[in-house]
Protein backbone atom coordinates (compact mmCIF):
# COMPACT_ATOMS: atom_id res chain seq x y z
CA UNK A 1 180.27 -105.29 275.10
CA UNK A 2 178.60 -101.86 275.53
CA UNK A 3 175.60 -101.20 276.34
CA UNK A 4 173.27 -98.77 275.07
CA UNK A 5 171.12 -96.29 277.25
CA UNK A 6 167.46 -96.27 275.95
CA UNK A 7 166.84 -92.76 275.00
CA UNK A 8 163.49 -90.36 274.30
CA UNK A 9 163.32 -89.28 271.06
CA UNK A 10 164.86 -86.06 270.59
CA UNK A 11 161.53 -83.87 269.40
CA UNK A 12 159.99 -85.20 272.73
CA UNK A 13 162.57 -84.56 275.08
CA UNK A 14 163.29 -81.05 273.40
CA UNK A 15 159.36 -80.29 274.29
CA UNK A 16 159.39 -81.54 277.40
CA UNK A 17 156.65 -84.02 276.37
CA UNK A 18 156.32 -88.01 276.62
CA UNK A 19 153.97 -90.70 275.41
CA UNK A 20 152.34 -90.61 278.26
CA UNK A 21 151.46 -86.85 278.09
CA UNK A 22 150.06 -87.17 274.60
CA UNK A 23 148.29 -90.46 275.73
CA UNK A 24 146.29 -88.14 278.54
CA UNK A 25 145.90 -85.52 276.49
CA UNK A 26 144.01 -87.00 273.56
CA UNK A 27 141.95 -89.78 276.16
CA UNK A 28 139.09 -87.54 277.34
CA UNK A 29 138.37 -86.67 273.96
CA UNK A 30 138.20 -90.49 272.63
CA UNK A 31 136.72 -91.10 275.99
CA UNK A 32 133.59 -88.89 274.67
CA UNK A 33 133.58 -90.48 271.42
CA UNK A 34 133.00 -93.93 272.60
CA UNK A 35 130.35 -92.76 275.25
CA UNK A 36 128.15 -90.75 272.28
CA UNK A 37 128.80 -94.18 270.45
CA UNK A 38 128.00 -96.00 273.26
CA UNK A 39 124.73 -93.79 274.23
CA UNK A 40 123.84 -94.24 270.13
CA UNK A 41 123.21 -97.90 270.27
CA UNK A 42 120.61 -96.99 273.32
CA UNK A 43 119.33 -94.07 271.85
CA UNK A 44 119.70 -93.67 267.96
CA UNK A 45 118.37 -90.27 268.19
CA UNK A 46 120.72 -88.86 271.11
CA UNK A 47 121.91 -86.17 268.63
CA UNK A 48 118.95 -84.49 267.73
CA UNK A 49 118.00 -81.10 268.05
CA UNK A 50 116.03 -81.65 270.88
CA UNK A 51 118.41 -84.25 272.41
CA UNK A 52 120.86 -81.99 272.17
CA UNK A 53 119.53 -79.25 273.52
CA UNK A 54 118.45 -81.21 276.63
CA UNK A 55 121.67 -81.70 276.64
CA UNK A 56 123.53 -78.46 276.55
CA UNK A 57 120.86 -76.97 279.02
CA UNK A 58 122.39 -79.67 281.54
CA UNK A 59 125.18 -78.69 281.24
CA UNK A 60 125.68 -75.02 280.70
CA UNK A 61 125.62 -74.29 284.66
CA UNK A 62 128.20 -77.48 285.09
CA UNK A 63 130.62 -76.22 282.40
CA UNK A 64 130.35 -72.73 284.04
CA UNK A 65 131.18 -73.85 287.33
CA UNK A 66 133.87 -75.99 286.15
CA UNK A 67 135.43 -73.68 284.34
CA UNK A 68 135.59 -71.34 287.37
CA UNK A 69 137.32 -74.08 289.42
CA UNK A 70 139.95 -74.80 286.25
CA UNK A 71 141.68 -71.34 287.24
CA UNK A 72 142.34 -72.15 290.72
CA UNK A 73 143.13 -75.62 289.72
CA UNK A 74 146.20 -74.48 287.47
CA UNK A 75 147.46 -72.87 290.61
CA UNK A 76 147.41 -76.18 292.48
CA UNK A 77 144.80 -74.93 294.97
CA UNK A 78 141.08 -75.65 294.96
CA UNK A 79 137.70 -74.69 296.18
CA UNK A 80 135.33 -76.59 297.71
CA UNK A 81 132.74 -73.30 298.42
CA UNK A 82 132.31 -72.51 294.66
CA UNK A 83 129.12 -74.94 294.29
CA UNK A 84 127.35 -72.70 297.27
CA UNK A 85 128.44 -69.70 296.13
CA UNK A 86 126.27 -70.15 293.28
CA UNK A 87 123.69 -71.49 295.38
CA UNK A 88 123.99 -67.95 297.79
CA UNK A 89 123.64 -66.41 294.05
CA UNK A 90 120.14 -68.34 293.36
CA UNK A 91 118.94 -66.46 296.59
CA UNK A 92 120.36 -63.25 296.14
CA UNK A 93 118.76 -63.25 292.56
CA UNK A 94 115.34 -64.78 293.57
CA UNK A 95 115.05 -61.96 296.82
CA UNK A 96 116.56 -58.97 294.89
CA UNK A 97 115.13 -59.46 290.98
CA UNK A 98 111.61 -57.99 292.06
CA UNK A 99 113.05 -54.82 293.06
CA UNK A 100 116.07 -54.72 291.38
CA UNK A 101 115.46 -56.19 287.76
CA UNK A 102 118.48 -55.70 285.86
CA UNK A 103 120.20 -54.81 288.32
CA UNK A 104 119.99 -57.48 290.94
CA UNK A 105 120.97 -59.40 287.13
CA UNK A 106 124.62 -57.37 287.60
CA UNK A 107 125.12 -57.05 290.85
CA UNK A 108 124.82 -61.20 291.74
CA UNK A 109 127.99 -62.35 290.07
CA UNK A 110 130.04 -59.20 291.22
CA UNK A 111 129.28 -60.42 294.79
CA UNK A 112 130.15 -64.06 294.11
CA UNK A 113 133.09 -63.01 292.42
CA UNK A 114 134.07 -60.84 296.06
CA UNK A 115 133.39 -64.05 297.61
CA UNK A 116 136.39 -65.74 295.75
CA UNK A 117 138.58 -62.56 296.73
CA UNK A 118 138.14 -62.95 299.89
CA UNK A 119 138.48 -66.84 300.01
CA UNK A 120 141.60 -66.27 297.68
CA UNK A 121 143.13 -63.32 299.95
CA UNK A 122 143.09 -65.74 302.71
CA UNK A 123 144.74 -68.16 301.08
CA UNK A 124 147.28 -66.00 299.60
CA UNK A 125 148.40 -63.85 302.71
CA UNK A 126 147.52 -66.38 305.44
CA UNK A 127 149.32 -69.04 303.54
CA UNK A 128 146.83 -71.80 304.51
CA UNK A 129 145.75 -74.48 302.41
CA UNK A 130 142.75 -73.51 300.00
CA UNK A 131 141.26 -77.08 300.64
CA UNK A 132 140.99 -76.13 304.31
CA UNK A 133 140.28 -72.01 303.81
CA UNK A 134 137.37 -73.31 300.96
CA UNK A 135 135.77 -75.82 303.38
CA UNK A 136 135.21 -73.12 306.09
CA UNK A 137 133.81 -70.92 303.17
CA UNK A 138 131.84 -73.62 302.06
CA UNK A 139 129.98 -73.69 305.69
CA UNK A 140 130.28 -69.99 306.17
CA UNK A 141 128.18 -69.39 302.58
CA UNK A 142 125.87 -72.07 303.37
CA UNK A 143 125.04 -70.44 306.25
CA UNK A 144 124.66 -67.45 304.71
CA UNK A 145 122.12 -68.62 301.97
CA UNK A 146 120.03 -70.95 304.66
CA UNK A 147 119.19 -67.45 306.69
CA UNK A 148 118.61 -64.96 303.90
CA UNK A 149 116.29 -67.54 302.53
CA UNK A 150 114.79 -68.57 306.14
CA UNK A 151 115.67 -72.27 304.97
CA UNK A 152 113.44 -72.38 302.29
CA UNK A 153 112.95 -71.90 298.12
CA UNK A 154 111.84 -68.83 296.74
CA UNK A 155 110.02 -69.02 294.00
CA UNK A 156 111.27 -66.36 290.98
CA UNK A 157 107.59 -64.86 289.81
CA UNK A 158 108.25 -61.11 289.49
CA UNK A 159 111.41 -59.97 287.82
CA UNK A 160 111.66 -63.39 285.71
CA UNK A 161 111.12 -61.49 282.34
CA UNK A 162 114.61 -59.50 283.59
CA UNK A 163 116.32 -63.64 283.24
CA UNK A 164 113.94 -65.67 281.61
CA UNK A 165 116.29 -65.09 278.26
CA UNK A 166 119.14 -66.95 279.79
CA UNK A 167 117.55 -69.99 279.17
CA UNK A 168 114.15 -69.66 277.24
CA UNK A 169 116.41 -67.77 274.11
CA UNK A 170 117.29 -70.65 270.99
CA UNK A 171 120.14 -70.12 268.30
CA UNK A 172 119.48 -72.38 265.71
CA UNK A 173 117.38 -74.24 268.28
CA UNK A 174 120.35 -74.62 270.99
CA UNK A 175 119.98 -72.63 274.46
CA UNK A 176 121.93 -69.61 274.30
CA UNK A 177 123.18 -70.36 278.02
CA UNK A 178 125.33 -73.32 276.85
CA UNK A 179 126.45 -71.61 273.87
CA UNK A 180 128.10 -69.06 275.78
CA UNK A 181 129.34 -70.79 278.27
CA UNK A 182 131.01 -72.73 275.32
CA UNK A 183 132.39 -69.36 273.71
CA UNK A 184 133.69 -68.15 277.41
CA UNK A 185 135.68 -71.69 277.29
CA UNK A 186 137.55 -71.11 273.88
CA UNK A 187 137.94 -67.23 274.53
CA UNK A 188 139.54 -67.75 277.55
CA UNK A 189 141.67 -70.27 276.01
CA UNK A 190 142.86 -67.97 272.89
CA UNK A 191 143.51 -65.54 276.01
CA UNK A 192 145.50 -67.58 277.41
CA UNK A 193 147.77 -68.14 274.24
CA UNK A 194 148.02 -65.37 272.79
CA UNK A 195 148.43 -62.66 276.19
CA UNK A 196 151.60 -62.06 277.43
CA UNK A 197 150.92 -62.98 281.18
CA UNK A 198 148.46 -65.83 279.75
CA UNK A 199 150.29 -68.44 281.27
CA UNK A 200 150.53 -66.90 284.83
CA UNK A 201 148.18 -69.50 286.46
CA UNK A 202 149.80 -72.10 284.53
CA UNK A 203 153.68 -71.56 285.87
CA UNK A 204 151.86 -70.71 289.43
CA UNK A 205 151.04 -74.18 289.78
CA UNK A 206 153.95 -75.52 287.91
CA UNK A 207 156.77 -73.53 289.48
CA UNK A 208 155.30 -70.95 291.86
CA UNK A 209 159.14 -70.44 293.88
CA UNK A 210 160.23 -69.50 290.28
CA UNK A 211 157.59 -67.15 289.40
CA UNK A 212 157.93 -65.48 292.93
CA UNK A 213 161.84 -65.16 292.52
CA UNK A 214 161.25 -63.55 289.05
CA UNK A 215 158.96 -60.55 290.13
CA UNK A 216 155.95 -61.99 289.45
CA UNK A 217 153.07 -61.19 292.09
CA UNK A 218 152.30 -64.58 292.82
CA UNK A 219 149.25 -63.53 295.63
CA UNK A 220 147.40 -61.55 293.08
CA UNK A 221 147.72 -64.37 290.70
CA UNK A 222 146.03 -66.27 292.92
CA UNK A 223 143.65 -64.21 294.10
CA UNK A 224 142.31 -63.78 290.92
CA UNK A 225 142.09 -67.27 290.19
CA UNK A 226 139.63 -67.42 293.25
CA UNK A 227 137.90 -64.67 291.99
CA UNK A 228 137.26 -65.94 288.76
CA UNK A 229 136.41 -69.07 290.23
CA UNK A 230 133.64 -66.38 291.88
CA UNK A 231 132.37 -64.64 289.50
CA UNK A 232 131.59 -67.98 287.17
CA UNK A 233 130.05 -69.42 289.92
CA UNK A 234 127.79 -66.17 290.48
CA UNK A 235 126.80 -66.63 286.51
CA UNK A 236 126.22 -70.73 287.05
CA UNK A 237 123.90 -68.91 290.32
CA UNK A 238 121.89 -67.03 286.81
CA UNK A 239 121.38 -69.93 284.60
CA UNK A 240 120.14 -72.31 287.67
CA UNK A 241 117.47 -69.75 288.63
CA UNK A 242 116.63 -68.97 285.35
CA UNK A 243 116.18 -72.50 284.30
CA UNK A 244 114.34 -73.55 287.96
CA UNK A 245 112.00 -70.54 288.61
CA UNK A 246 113.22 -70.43 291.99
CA UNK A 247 116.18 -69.17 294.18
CA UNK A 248 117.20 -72.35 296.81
CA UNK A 249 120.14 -72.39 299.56
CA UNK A 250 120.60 -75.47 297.97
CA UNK A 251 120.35 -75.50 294.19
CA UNK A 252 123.92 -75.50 293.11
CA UNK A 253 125.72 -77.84 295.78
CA UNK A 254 125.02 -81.25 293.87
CA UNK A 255 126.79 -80.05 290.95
CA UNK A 256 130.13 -80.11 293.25
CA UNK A 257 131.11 -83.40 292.33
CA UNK A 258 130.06 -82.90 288.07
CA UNK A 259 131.69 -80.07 288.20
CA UNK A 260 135.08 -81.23 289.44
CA UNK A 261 134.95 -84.38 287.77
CA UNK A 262 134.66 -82.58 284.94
CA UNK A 263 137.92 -80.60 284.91
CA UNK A 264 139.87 -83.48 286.05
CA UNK A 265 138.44 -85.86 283.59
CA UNK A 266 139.15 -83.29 280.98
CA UNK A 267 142.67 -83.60 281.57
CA UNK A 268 143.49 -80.99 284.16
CA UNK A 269 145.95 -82.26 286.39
CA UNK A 270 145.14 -81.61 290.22
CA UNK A 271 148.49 -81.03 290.91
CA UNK A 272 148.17 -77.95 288.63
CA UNK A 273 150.32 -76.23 285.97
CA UNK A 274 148.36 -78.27 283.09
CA UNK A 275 145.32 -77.90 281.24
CA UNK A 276 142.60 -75.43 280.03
CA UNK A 277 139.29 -74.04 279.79
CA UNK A 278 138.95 -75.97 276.25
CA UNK A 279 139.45 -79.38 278.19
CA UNK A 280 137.23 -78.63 280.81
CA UNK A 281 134.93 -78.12 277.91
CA UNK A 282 135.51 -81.65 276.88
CA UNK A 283 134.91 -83.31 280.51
CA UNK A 284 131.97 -81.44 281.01
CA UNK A 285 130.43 -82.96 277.98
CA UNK A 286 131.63 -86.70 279.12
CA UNK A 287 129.95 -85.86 282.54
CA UNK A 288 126.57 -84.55 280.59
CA UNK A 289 126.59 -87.72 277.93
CA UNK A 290 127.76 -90.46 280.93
CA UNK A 291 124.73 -89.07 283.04
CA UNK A 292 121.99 -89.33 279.51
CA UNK A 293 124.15 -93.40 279.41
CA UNK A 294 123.21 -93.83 283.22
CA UNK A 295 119.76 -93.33 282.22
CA UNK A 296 119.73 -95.21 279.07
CA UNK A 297 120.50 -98.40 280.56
CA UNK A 298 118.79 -97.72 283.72
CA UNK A 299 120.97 -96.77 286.36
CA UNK A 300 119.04 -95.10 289.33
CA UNK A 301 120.41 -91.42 289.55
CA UNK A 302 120.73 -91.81 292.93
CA UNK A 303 123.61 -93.65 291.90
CA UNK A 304 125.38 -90.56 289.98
CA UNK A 305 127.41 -89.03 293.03
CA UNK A 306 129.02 -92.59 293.60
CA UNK A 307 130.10 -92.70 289.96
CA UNK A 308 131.51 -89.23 289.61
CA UNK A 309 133.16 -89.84 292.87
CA UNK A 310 134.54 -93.10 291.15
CA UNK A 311 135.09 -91.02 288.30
CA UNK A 312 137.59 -88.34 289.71
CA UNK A 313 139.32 -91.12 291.54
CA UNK A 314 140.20 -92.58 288.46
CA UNK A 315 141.30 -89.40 286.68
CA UNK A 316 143.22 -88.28 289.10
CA UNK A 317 145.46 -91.47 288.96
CA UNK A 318 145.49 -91.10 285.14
CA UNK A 319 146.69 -87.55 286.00
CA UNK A 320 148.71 -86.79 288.40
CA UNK A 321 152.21 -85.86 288.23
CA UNK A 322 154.02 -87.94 290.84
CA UNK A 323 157.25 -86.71 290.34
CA UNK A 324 156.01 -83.16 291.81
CA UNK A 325 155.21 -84.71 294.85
CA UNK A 326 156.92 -85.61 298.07
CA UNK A 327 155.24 -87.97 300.57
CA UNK A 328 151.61 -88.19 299.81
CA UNK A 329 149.75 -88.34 303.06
């Protein structure tokens, strides 16, 4: 008697993709449906106008910073400094707006967005890990920030009128920040369709030896993934002022962990090579509606970090492509 080898249907294996990848890519998106269903029975009036719009204000400087982080993710790299560069940005904005006024407004993300060139450059030429290049970055920017603003906040009292739109301005009653941090998300993702090179970060972190041997400048690919990560960080730096008054060496770094949890909880793998502004759209909205469910059923937010922590752990697992890796250590 013969036996027969169990096979993979043939429009799967001809795509390259299993179960298990369809399974992961529609679960952050039922994963938000049960939580707003969840957050409903707690609060029947969680999606109303002004619900909402608490909402989207939350999370318009998380969903900017996580989207930032998505590029260098695809590469399989990461950066741990991009949550006090937009701190560093709060400062530069709240010491330069008085002077500067539109100005300072142009000139903050362009210098956030350096500091992910020169993070990425390192990375790139040095060939050292980004983990360990972004840490030092990470301490180097804090540093940075804590002397330019002598330790302190600085409060944002002349030059406000020159922000004050980014988050006092309504469409149809929703903050304007979050709506175009939410158009950034899908443009980028129809870039990254329909462009030629759209893909670049992609196939970086999927098959970087391949993309190298083809041509391809693999360095400035990354490079600009850091300085993306940069210059949305710089622009997360703008809403946080806007929406605090104030400039603080400090402001951004808790959104770290939200941020992060949110791209991998969209569906980004870590490893790299998968995923997309448009799911990092969808994990930053789980992180916003599981932090409004903490508080419905009374979870101290002191609590939050240890959940999202919990949280990435988990995706991660979900994640991960363990047939890309050797030894994990």
């Amino acid at each position: 008697m013969t036996t027969q080898t169990p096979t993979r249907p043939r429009a799967a294996v001809a795509s390259g993709i299993t179960v298990k990848d369809r399974v992961i890519a529609v679960f952050p998106l039922l994963v938000l449906i049960v939580l707003v269903l969840l957050v409903l029975t707690q609060q029947p009036n969680f999606l109303s106008i002004a619900s909402v719009r608490g909402l989207l204000e939350s999370m318009a400087p998380i969903l900017l910073l996580a989207i930032g982080q998505t590029f260098v993710i695809l590469t399989g790299g990461i950066d741990l400094s991009f949550a006090v560069v937009s701190s560093l940005s709060t400062v530069l904005l709240a010491l330069w707006l008085p002077d500067m006024g539109v100005g300072a407004l142009i000139l903050v993300p362009i210098l956030a967005c350096l500091t992910g060139v020169l993070t990425g450059t390192v990375v790139a030429f040095a060939q050292i890990p980004s983990f360990i290049v972004s840490l030092g970055a990470m301490g180097l920017w804090t540093g940075v920030a804590l002397t330019l603003s002598s330790a302190s906040t600085i409060r944002i009292s002349a030059g406000y009128d020159v922000i004050g739109w980014v988050t006092d301005m309504r469409i149809g009653g929703l903050p304007v920040s979050a709506l175009i941090a939410i158009l950034l998300a899908i443009i980028i993702s129809v870039a990254i369709r329909v462009l030629s090179r759209g893909r670049a970060l992609h196939t970086m972190g999927l098959a970087e030896n391949a993309l190298l041997m083809s041509g391809n400048p693999t360095r400035a690919y990354r490079i600009l993934a850091f300085a993306l990560c940069g210059l949305f960080s710089g622009l997360a730096g703008v809403v946080l002022a806007s929406s605090q008054y104030s400039g603080g060496p400090s402001l951004g770094d808790t959104l770290m962990l939200p941020a992060i949890a949110a791209v991998v909880i969209g569906g980004n793998a870590i490893t790299g090579g998968v995923g997309g502004p448009l799911k990092t759209l969808v994990g930053a909205l789980i992180i916003v509606v599981l932090r409004v469910g903490l508080n419905a059923i009374g979870i101290d937010p002191a609590y939050e970090q240890i959940i999202y922590g919990a949280v990435i752990i988990g995706a991660v697992v979900l994640t991960i492509d363990r047939s890309r890796l050797g030894i994990v250590k």
